[in-house]
PDB file of N, CA and C in Angstrom:
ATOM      1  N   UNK A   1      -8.969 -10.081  19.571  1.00  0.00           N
ATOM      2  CA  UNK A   1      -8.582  -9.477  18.317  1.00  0.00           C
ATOM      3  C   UNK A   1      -8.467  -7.976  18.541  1.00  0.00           C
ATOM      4  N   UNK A   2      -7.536  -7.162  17.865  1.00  0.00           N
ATOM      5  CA  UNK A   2      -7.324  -5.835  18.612  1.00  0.00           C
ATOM      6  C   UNK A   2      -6.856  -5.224  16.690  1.00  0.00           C
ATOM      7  N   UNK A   3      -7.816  -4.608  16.495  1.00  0.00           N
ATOM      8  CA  UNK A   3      -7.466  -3.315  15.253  1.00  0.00           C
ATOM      9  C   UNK A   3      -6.637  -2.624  15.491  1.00  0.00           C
ATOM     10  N   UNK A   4      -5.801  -2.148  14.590  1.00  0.00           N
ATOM     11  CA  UNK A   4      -5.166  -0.524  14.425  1.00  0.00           C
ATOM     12  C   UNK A   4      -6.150   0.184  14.385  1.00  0.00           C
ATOM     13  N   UNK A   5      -5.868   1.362  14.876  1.00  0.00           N
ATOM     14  CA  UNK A   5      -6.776   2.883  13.891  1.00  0.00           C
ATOM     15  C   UNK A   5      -5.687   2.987  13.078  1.00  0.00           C
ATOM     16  N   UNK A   6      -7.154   3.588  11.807  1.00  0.00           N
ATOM     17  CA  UNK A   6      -6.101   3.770  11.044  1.00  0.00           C
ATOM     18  C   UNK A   6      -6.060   5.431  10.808  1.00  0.00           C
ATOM     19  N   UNK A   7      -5.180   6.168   9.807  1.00  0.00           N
ATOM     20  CA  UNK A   7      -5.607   7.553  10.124  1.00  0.00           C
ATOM     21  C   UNK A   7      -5.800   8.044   8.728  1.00  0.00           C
ATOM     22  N   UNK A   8      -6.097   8.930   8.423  1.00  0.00           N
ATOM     23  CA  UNK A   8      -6.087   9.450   7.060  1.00  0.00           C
ATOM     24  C   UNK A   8      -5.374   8.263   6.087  1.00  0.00           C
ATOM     25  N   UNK A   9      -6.447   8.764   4.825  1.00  0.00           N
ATOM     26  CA  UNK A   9      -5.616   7.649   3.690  1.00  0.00           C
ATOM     27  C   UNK A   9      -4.211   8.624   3.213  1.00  0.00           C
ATOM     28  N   UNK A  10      -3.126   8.559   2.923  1.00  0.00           N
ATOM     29  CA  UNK A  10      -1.778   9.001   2.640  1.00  0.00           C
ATOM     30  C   UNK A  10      -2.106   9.509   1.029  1.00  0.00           C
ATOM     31  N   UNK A  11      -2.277   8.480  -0.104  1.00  0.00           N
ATOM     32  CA  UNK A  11      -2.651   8.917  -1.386  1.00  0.00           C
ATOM     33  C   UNK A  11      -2.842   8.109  -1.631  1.00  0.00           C
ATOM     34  N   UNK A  12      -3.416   8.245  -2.972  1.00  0.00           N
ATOM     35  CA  UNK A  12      -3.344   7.166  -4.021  1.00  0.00           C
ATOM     36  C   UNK A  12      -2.183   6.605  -4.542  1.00  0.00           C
ATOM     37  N   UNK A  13      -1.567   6.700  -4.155  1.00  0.00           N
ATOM     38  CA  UNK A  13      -0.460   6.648  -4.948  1.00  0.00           C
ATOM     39  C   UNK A  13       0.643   5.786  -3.714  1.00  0.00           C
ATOM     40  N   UNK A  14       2.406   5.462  -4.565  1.00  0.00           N
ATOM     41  CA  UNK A  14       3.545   4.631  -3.652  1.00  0.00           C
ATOM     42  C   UNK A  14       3.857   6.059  -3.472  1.00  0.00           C
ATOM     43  N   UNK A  15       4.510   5.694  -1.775  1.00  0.00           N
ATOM     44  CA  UNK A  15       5.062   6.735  -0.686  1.00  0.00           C
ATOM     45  C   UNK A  15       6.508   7.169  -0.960  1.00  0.00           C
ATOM     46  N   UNK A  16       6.756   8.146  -1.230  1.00  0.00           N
ATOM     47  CA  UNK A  16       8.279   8.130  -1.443  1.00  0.00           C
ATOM     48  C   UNK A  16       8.848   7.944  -0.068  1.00  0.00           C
ATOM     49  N   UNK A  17      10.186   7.003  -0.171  1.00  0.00           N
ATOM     50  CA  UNK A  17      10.867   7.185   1.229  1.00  0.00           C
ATOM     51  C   UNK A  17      12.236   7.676   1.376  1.00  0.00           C
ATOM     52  N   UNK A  18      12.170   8.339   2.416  1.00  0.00           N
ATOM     53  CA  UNK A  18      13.633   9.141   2.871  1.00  0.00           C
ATOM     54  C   UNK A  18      14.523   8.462   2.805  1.00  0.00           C
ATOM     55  N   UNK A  19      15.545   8.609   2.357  1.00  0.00           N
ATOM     56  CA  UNK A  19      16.513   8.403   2.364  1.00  0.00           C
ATOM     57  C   UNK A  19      17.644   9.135   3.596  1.00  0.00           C
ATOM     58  N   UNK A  20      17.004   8.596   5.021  1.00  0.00           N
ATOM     59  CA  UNK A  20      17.635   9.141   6.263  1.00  0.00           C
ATOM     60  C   UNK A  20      18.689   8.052   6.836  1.00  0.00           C
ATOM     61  N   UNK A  21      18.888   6.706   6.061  1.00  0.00           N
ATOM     62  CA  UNK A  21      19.878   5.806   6.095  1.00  0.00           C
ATOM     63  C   UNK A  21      19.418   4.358   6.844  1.00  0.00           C
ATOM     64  N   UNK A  22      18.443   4.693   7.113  1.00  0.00           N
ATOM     65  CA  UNK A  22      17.448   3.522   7.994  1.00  0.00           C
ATOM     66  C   UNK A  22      17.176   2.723   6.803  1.00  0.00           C
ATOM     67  N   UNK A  23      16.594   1.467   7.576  1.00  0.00           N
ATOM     68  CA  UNK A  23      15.444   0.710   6.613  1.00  0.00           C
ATOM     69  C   UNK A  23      15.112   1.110   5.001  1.00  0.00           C
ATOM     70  N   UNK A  24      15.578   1.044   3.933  1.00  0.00           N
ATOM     71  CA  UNK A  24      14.947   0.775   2.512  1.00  0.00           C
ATOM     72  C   UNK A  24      13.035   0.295   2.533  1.00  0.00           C
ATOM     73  N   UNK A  25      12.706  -0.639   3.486  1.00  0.00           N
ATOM     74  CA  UNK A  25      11.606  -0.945   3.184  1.00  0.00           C
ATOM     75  C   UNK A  25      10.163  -0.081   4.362  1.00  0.00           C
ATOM     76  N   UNK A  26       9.386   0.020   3.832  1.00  0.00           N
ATOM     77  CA  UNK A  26       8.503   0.727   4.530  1.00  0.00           C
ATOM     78  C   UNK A  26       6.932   0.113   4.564  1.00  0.00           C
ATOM     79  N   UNK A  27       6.546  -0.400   5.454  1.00  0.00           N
ATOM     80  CA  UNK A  27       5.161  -1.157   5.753  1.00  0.00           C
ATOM     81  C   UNK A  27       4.228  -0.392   5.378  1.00  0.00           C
ATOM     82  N   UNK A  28       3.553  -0.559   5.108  1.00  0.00           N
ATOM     83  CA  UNK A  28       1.608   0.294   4.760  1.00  0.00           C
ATOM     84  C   UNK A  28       0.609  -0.545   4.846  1.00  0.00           C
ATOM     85  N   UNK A  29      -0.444  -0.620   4.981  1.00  0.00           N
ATOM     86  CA  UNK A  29      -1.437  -1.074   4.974  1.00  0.00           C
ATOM     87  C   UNK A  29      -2.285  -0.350   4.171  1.00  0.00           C
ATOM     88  N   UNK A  30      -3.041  -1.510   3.263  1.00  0.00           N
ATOM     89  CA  UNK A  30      -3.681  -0.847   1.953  1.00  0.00           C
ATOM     90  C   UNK A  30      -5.140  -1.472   1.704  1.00  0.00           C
ATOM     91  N   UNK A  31      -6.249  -0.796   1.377  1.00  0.00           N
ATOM     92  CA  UNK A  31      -7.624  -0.891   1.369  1.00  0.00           C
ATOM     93  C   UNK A  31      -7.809  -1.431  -0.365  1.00  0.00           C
ATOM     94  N   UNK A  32      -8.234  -2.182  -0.706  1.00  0.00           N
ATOM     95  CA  UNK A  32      -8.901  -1.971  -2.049  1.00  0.00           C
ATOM     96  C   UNK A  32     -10.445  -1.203  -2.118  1.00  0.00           C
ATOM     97  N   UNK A  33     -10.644  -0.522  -2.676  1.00  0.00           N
ATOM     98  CA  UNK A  33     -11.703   0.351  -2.821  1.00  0.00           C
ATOM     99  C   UNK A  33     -12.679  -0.562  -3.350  1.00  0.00           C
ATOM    100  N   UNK A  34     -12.823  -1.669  -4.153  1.00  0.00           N
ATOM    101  CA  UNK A  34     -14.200  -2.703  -4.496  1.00  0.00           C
ATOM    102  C   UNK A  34     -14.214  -3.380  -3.345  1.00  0.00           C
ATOM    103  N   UNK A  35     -13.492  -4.079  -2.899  1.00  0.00           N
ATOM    104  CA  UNK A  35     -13.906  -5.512  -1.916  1.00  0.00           C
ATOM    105  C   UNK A  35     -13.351  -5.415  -0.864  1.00  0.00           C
ATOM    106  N   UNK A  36     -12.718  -3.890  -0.666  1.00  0.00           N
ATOM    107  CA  UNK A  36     -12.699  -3.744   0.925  1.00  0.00           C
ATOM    108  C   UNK A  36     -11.722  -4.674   1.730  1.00  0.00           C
ATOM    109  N   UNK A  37     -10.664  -5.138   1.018  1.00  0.00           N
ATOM    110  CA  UNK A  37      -9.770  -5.805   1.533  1.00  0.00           C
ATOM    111  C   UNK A  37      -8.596  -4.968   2.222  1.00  0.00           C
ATOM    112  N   UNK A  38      -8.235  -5.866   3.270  1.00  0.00           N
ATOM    113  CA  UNK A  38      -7.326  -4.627   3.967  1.00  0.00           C
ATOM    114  C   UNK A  38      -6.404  -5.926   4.398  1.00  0.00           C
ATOM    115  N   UNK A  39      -4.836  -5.193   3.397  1.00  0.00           N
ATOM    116  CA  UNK A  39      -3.980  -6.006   3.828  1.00  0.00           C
ATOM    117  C   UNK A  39      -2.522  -5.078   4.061  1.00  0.00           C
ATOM    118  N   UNK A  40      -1.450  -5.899   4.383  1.00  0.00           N
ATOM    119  CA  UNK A  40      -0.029  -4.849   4.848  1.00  0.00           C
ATOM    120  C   UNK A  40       0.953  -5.772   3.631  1.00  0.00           C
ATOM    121  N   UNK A  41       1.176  -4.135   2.954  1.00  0.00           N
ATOM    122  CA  UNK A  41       2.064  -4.771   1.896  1.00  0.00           C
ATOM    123  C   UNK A  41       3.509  -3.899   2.046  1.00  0.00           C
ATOM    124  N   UNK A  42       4.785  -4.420   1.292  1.00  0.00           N
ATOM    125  CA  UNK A  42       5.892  -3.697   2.126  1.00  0.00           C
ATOM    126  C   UNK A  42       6.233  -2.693   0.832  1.00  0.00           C
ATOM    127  N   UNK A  43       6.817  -1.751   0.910  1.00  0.00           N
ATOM    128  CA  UNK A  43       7.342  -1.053  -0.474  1.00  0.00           C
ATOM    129  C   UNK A  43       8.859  -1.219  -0.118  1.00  0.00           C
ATOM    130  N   UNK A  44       9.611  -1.012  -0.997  1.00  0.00           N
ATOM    131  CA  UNK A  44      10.918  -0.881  -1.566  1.00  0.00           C
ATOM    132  C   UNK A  44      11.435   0.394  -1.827  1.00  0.00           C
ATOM    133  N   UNK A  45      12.292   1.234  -1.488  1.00  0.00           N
ATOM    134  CA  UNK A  45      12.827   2.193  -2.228  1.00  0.00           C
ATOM    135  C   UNK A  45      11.868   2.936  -3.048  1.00  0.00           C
ATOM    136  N   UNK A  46      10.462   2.942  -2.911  1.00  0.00           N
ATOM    137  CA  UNK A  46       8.897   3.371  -3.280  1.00  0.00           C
ATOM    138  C   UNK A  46       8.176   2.354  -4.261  1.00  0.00           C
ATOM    139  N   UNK A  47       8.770   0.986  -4.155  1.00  0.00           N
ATOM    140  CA  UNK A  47       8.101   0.246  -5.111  1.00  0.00           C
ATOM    141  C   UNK A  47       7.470  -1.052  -4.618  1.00  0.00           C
ATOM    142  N   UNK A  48       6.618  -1.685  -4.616  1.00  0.00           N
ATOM    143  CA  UNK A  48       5.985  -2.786  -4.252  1.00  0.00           C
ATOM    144  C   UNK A  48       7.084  -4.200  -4.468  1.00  0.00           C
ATOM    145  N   UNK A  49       7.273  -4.296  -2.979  1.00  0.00           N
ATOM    146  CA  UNK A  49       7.477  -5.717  -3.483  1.00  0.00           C
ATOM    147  C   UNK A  49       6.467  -6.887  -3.511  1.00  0.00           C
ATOM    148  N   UNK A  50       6.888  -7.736  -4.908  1.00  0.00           N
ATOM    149  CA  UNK A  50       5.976  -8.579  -5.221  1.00  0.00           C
ATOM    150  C   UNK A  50       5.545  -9.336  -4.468  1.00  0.00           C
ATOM    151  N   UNK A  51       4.055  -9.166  -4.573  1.00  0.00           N
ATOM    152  CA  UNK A  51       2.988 -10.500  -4.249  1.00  0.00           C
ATOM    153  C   UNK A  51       2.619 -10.781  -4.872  1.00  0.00           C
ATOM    154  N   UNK A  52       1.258 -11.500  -4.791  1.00  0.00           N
ATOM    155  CA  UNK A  52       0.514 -12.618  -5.635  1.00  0.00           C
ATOM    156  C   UNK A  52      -0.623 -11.863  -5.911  1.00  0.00           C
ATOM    157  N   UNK A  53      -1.399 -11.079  -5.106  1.00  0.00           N
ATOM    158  CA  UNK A  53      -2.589 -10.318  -5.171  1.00  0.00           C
ATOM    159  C   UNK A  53      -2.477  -8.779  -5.352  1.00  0.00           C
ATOM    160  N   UNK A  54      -1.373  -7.816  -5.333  1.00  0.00           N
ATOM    161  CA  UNK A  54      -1.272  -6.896  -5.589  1.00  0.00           C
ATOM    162  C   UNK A  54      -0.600  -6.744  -7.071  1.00  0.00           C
ATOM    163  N   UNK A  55      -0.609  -5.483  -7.414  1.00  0.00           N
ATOM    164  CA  UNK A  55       0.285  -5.293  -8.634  1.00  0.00           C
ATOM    165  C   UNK A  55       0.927  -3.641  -8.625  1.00  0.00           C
ATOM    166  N   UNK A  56       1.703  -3.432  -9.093  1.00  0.00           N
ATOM    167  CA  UNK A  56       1.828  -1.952  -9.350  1.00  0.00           C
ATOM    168  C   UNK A  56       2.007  -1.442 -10.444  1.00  0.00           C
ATOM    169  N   UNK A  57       1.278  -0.840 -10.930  1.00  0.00           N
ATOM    170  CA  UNK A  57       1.360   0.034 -11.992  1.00  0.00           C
ATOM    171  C   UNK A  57       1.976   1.763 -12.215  1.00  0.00           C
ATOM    172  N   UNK A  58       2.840   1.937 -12.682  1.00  0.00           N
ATOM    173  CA  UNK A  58       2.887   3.604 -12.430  1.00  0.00           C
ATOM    174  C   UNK A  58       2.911   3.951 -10.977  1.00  0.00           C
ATOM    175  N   UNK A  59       2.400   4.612 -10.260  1.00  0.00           N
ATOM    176  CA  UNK A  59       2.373   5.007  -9.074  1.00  0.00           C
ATOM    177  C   UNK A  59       1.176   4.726  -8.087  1.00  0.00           C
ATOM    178  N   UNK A  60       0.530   3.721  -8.540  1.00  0.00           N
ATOM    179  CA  UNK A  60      -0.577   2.992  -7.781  1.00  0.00           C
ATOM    180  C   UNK A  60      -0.603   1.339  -8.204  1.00  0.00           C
ATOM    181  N   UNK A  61      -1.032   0.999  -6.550  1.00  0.00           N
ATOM    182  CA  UNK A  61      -1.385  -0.241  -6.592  1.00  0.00           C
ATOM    183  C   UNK A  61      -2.372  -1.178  -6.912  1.00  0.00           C
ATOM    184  N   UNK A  62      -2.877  -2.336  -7.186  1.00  0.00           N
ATOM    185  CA  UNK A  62      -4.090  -2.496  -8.111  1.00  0.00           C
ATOM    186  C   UNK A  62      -4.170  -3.808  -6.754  1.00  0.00           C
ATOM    187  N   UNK A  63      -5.417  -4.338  -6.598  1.00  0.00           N
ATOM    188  CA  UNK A  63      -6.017  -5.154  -6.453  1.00  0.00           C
ATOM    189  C   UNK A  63      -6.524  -6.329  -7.491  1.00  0.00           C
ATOM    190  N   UNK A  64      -6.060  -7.874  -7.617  1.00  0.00           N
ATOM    191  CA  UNK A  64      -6.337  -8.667  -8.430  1.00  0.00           C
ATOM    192  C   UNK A  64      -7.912  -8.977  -8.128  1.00  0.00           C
ATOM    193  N   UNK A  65      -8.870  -8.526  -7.745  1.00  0.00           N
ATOM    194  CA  UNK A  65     -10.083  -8.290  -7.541  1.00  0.00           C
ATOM    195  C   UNK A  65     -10.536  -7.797  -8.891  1.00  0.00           C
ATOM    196  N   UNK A  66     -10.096  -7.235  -9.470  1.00  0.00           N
ATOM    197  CA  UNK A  66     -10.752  -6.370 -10.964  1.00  0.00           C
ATOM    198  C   UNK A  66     -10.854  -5.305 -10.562  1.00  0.00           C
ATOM    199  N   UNK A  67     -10.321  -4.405  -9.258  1.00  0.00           N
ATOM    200  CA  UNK A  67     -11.050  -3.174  -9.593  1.00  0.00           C
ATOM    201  C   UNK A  67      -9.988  -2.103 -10.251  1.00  0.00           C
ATOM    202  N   UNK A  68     -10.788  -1.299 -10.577  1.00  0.00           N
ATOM    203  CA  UNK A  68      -9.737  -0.118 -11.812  1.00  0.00           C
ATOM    204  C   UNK A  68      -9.554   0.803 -11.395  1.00  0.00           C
ATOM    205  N   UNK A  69     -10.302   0.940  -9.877  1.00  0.00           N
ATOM    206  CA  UNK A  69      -9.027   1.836  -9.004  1.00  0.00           C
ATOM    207  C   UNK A  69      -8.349   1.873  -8.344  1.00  0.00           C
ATOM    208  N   UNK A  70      -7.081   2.886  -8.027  1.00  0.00           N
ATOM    209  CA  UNK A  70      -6.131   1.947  -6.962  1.00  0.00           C
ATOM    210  C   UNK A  70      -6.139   1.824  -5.625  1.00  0.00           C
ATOM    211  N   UNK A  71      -5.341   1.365  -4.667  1.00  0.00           N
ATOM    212  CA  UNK A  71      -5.683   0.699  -3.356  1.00  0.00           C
ATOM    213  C   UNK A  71      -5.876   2.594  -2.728  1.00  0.00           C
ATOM    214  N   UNK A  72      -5.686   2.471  -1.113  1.00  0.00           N
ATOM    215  CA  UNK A  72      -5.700   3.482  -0.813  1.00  0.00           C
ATOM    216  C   UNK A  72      -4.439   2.763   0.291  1.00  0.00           C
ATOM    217  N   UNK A  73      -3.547   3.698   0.780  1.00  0.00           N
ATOM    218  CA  UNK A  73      -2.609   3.469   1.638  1.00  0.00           C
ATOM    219  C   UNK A  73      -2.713   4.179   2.898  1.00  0.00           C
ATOM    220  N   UNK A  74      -2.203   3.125   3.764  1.00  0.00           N
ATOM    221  CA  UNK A  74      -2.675   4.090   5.473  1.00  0.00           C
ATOM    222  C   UNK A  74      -1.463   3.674   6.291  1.00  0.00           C
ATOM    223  N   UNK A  75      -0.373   4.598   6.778  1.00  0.00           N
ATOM    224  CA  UNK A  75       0.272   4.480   7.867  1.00  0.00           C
ATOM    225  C   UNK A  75       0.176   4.089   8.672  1.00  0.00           C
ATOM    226  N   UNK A  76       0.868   2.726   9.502  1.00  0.00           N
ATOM    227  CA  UNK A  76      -0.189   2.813  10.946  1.00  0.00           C
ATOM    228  C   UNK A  76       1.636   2.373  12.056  1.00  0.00           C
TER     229      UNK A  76
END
């Protein structure tokens, strides 16, 4: 089994992405702050595409865990 490092959290918040003509979608990997879940979710043009366990609200992502704050996002 082999981890990423990961590096600084990016924000709280969805990543805006360049518009340099590449790829629309952009990978992250995201922490929930209660239960410590660490999963790779993809954004869109800066918006979550849908899953089953995430949500987006405004400019942060939520964890279906209950917690009421949002994920944290990490580049890797």
């Amino acid at each position: 089994m082999s981890l990423a490092v990961l590096q600084q959290p990016v924000q709280n918040s969805v990543i805006e992405i360049s518009g340099d003509g590449g790829s629309s979608v952009d990978e992250v990997i995201v922490v929930c702050p209660k239960c410590k879940t660490l999963e790779t979710l993809w954004l869109s043009a800066g918006f979550l595409v849908p899953t089953r366990k995430f949500r987006q609200s405004g400019n942060h992502v939520y964890h279906d865990c209950g917690s009421i704050d949002p994920c944290s996002f990490y580049h890797f």
